[in-house]
Protein backbone atom coordinates (compact mmCIF):
# COMPACT_ATOMS: atom_id res chain seq x y z
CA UNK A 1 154.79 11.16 80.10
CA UNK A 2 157.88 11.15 82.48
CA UNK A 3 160.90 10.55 80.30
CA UNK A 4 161.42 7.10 80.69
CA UNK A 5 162.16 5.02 77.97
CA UNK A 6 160.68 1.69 79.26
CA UNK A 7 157.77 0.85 80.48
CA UNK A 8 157.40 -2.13 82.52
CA UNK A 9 153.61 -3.16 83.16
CA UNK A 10 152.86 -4.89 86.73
CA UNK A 11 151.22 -8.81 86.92
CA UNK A 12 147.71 -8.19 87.48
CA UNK A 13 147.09 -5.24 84.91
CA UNK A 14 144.22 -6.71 82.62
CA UNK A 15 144.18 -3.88 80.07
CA UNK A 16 145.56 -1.53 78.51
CA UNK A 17 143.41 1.55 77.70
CA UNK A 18 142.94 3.31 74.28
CA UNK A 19 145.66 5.78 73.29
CA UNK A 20 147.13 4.81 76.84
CA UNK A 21 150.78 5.80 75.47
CA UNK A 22 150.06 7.13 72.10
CA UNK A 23 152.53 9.40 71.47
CA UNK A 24 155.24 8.05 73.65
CA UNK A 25 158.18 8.71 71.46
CA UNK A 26 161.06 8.67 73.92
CA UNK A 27 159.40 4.92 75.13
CA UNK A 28 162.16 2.67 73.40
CA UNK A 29 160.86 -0.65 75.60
CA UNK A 30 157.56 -2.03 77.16
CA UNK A 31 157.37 -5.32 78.97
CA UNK A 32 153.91 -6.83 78.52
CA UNK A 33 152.74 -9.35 81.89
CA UNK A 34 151.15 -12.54 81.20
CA UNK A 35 148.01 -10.59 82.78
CA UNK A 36 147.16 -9.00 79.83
CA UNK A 37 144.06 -9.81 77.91
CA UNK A 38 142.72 -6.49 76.28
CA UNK A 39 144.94 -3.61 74.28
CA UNK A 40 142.84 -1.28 73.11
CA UNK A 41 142.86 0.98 69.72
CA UNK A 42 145.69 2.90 69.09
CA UNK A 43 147.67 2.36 72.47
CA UNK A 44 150.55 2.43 71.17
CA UNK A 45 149.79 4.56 68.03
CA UNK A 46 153.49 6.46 67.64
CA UNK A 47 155.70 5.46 69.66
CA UNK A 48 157.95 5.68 66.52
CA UNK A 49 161.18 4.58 69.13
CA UNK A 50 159.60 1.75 70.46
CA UNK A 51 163.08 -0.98 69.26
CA UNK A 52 162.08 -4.23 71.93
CA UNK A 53 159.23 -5.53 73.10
CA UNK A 54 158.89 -8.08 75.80
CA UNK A 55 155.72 -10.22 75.54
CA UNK A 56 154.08 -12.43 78.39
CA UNK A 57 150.60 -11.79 77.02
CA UNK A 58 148.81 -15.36 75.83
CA UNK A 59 147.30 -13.12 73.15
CA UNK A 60 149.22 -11.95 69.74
CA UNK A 61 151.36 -9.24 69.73
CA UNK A 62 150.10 -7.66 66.48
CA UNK A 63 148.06 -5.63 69.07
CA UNK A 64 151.03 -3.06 69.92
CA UNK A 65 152.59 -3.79 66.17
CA UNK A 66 149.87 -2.50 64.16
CA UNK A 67 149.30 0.94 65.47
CA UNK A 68 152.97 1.61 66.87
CA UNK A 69 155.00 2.25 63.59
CA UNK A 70 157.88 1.96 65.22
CA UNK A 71 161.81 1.12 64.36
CA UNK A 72 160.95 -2.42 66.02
CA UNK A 73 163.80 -4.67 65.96
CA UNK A 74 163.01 -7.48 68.66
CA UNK A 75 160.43 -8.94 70.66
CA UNK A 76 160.68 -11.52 72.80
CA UNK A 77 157.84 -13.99 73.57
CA UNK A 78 156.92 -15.49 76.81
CA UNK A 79 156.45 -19.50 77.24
CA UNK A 80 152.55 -20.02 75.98
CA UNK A 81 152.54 -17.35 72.78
């Protein structure tokens, strides 16, 4: 992974793939769109520096919180969560 520290997912992405950042641990941020309906397994699974999360998703969040172990401090919610 480049070293970026945020991700920001485009409007239209559905899903995000199994293990599709696993092992990020320079990603500190990921903005989620409102176009997201599917996260799979372990996505997100450490990404131990992952601090803020911003959430658009209509689904629950727990899908990036219970693989990423991460130092999480804040996530914001869109309107709709």
């Amino acid at each position: 992974m480049p070293d970026n520290s945020r991700i920001i997912i485009n409007e239209g992405v559905k899903e995000i793939v199994n293990y599709a950042f696993s092992e990020c641990s320079g990603l500190s941020s990921i903005v989620v769109p409102s176009s997201v309906t599917s996260i799979g397994e372990y996505a997100f699974e450490s990404c131990s520096s992952i601090d803020t999360i911003y959430w658009y998703a209509k689904m629950s969040p727990n899908s990036i919180t219970k693989y990423c172990r991460s130092s999480l401090k804040q996530i914001y919610l869109g309107d709709g969560i």
